[in-house]
C-alpha atoms as a PDB file:
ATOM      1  CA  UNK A   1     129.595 144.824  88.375  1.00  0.00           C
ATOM      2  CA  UNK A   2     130.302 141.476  89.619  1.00  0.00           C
ATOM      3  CA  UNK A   3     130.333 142.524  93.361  1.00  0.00           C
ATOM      4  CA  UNK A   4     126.330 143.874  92.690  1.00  0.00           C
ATOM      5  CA  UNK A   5     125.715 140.542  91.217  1.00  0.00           C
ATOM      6  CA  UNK A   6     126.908 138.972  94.129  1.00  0.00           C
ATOM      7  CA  UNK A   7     124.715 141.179  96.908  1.00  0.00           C
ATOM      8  CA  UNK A   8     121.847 140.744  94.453  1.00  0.00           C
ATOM      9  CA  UNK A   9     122.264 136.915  94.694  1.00  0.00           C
ATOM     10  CA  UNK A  10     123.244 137.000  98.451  1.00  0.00           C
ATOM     11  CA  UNK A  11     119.676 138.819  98.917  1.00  0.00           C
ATOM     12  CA  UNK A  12     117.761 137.089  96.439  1.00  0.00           C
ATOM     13  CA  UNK A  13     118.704 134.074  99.214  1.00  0.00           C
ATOM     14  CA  UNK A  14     117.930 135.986 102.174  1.00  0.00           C
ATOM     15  CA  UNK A  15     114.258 136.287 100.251  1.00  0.00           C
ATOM     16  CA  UNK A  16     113.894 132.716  99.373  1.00  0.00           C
ATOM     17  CA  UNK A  17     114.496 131.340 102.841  1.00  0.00           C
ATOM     18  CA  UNK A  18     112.363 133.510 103.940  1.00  0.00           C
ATOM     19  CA  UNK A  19     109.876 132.244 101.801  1.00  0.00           C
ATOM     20  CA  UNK A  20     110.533 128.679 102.343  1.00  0.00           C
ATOM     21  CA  UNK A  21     109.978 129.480 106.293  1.00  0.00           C
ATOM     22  CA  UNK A  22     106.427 130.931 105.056  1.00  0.00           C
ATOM     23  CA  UNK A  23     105.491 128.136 102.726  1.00  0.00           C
ATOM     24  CA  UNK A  24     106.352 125.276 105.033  1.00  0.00           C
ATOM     25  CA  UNK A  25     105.833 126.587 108.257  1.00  0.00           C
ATOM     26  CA  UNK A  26     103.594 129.673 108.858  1.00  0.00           C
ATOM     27  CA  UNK A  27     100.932 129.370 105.952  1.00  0.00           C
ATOM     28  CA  UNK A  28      97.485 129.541 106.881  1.00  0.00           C
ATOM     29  CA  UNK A  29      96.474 126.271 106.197  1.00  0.00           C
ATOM     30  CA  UNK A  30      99.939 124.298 107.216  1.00  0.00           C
ATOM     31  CA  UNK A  31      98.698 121.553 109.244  1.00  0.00           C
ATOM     32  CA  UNK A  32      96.411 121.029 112.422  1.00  0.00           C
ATOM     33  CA  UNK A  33      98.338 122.486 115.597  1.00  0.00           C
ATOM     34  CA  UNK A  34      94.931 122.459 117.269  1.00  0.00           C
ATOM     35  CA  UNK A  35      93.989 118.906 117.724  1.00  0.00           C
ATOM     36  CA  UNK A  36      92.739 116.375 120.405  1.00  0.00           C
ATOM     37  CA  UNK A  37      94.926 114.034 118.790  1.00  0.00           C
ATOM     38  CA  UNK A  38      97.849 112.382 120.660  1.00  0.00           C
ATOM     39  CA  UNK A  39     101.287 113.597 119.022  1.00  0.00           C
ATOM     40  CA  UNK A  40     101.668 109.900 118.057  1.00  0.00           C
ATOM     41  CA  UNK A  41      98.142 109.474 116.887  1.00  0.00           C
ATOM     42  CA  UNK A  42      98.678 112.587 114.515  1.00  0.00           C
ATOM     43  CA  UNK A  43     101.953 111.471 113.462  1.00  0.00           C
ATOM     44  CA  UNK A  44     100.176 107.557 112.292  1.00  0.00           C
ATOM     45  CA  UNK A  45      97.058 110.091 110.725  1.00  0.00           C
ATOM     46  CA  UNK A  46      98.676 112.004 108.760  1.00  0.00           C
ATOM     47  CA  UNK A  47     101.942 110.383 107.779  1.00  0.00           C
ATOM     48  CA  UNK A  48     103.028 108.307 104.399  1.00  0.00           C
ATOM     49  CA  UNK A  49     106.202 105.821 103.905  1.00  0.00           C
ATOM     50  CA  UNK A  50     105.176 104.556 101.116  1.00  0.00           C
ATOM     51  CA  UNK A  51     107.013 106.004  98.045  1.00  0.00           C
ATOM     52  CA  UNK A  52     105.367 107.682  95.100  1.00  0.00           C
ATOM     53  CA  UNK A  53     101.467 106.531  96.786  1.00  0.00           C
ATOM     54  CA  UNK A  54     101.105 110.093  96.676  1.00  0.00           C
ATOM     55  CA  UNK A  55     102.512 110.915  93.331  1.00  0.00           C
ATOM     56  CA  UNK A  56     100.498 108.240  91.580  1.00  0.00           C
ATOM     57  CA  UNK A  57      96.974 108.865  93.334  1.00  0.00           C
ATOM     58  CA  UNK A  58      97.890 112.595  91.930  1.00  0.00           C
ATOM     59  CA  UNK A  59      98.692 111.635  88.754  1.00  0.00           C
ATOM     60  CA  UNK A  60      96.188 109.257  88.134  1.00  0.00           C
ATOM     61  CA  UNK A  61      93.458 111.956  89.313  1.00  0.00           C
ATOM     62  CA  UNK A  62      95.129 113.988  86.922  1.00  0.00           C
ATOM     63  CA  UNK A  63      94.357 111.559  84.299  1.00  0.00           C
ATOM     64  CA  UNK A  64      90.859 110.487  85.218  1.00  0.00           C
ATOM     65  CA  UNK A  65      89.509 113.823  86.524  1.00  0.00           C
ATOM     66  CA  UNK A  66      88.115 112.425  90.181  1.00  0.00           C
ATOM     67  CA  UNK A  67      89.988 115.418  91.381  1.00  0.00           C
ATOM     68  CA  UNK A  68      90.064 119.410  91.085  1.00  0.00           C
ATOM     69  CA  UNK A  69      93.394 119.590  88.746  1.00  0.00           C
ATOM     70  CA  UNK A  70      94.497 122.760  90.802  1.00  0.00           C
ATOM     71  CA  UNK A  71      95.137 120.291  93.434  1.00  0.00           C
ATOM     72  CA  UNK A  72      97.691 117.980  92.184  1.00  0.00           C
ATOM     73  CA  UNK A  73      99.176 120.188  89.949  1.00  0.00           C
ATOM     74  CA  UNK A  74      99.875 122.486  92.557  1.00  0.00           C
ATOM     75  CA  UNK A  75     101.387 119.710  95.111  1.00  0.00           C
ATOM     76  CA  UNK A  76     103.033 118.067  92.150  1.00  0.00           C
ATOM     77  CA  UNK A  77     104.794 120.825  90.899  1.00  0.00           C
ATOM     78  CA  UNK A  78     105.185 122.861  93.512  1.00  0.00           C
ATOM     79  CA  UNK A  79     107.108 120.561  95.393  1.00  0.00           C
ATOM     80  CA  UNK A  80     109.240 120.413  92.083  1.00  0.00           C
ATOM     81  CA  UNK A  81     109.988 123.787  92.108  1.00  0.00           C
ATOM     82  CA  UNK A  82     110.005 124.419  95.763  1.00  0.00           C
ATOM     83  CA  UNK A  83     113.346 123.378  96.849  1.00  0.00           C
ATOM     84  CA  UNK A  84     114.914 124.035  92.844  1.00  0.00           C
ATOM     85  CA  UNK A  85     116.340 126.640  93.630  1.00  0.00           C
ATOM     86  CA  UNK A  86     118.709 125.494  96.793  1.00  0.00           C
ATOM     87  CA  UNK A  87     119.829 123.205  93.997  1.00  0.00           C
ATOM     88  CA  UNK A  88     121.434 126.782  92.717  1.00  0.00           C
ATOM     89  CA  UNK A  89     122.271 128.462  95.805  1.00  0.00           C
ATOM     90  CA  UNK A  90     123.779 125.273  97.970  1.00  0.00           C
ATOM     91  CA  UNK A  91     126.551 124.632  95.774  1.00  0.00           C
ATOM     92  CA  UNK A  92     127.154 128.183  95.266  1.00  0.00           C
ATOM     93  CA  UNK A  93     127.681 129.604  99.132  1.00  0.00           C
ATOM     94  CA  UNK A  94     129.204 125.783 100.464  1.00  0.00           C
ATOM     95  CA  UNK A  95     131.585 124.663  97.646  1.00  0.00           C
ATOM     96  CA  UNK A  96     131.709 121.644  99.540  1.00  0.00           C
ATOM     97  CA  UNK A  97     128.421 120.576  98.172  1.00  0.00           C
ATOM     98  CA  UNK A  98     129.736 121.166  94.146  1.00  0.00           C
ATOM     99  CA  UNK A  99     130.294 117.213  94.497  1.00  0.00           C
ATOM    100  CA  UNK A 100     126.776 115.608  93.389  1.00  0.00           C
ATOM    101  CA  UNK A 101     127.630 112.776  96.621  1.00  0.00           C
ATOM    102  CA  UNK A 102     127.268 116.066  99.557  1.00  0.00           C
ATOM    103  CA  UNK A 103     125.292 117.918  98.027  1.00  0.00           C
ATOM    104  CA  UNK A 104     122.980 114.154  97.965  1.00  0.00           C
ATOM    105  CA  UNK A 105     123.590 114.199 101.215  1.00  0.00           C
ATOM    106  CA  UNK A 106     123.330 117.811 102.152  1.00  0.00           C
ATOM    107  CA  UNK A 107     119.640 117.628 100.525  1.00  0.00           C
ATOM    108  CA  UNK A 108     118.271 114.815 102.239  1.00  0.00           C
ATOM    109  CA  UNK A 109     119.529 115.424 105.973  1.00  0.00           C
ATOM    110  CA  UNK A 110     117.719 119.166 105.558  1.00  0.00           C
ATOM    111  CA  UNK A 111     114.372 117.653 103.779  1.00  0.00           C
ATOM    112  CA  UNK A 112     114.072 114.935 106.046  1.00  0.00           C
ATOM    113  CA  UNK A 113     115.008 117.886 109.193  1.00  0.00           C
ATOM    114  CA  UNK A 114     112.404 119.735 107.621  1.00  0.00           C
ATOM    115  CA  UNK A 115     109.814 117.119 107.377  1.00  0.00           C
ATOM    116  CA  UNK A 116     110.015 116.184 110.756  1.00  0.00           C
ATOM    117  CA  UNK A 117     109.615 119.806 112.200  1.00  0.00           C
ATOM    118  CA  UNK A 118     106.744 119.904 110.267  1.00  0.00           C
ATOM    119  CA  UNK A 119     105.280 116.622 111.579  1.00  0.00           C
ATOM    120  CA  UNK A 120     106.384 117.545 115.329  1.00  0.00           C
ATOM    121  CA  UNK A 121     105.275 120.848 115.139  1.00  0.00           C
ATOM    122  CA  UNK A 122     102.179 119.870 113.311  1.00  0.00           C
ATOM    123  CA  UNK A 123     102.661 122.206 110.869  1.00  0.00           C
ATOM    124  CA  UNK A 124     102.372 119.814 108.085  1.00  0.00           C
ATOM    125  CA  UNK A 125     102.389 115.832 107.223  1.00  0.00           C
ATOM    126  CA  UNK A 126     105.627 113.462 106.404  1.00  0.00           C
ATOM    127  CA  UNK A 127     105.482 112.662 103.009  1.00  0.00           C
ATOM    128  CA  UNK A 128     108.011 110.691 101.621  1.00  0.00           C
ATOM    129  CA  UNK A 129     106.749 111.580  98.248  1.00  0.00           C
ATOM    130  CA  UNK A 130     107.158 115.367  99.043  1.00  0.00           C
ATOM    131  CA  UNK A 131     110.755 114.437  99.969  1.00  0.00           C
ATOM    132  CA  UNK A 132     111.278 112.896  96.547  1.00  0.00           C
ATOM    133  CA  UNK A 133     109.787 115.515  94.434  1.00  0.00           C
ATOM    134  CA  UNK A 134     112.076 118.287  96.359  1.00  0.00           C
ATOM    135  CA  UNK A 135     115.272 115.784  95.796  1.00  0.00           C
ATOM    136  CA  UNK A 136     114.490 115.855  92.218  1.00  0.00           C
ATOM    137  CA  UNK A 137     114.102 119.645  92.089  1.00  0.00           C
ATOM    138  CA  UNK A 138     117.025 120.519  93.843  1.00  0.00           C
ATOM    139  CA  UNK A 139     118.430 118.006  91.257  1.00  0.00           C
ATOM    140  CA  UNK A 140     116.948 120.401  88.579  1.00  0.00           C
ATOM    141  CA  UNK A 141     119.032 123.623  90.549  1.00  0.00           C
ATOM    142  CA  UNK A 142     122.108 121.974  90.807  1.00  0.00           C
ATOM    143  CA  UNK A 143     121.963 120.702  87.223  1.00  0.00           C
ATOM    144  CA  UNK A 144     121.503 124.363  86.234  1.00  0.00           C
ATOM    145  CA  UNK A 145     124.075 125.524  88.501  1.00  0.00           C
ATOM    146  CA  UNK A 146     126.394 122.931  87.160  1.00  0.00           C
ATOM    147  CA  UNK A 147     125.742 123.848  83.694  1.00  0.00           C
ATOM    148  CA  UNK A 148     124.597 126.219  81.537  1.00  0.00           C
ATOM    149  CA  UNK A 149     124.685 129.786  81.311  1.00  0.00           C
ATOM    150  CA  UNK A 150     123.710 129.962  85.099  1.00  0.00           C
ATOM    151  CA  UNK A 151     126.399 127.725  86.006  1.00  0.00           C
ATOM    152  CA  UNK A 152     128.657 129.985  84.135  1.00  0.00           C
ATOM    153  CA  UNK A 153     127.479 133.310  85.664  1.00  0.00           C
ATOM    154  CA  UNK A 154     127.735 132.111  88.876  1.00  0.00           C
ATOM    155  CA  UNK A 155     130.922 130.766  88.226  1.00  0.00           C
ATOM    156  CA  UNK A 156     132.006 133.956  87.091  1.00  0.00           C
ATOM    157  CA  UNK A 157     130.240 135.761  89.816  1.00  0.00           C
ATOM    158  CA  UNK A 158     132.179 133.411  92.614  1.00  0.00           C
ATOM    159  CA  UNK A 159     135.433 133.582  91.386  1.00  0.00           C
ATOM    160  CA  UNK A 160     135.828 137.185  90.394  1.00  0.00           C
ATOM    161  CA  UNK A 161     134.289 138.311  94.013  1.00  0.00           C
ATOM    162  CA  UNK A 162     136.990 135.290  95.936  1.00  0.00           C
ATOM    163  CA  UNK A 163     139.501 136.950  93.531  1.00  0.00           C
ATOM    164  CA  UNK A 164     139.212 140.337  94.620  1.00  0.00           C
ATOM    165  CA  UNK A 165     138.406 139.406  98.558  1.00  0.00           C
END
């Protein structure tokens, strides 16, 4: 049973990244490939360093209506949930990255990697607030992983499969 769980949760990863690679990279309306704008003019247009500016003119339109809610709910949110669950799978396949200081670390070289293909590739915008909202949701995963019944499972799931191997 445990060796099922394990190729269910090996696949269920295989699915996600692939999803990821969709979401950021090949959705229909990911950024402006087509553009007469010089790679460093795009980079200056469409670009933001300042922390939470983004977060707050959400929230506030939130708050004061001046914007269709879907909008920042969905940006809001999904980057929340978008990069929650490498929070769970991370720490499960590199057990390096069970220590809250690499898997930190681990999480912020592969945002800012993917933030910056996006930007190159003009496939997207750097956000620094989009960066911050996936830290804190692979915060969210690993907090799960660590604890919890999911914590447990996996736990359970890992050892009995590295047991057996």
């Amino acid at each position: 049973m445990q060796k099922i769980k394990k190729i269910g949760f090996n696949i269920s990863f295989i699915f996600y990244l692939l999803a990821l690679i969709v979401i950021l990279f090949l959705g229909s309306l990911r950024g402006n490939v087509y553009t007469d704008l010089t790679l460093y003019e795009y980079i200056k247009s469409s670009s933001n360093f300042i922390p939470f500016k983004t977060i707050t003119s959400y929230v506030s339109a939130i708050f004061d209506g001046t914007m269709n809610m879907n909008i920042p709910i969905k940006n809001l949110v999904g980057n929340l949930l978008l990069f929650l669950p490498m929070g769970i799978y991370l720490p499960y396949f590199i057990r390096s990255l069970n220590r809250v200081s690499m898997f930190t670390v681990s999480m912020i070289v592969l945002l800012l990697t993917i933030e910056l293909i996006q930007l190159l590739t003009r496939r997207g915008s750097f956000d620094i607030d989009d960066l911050i909202l996936n830290m804190i949701g692979a915060f969210i995963g690993y907090s799960l992983s660590s604890t919890g019944i999911i914590g447990e499972s996996l736990k359970r799931t890992q050892h009995a499969f590295s047991a057996k191997s």
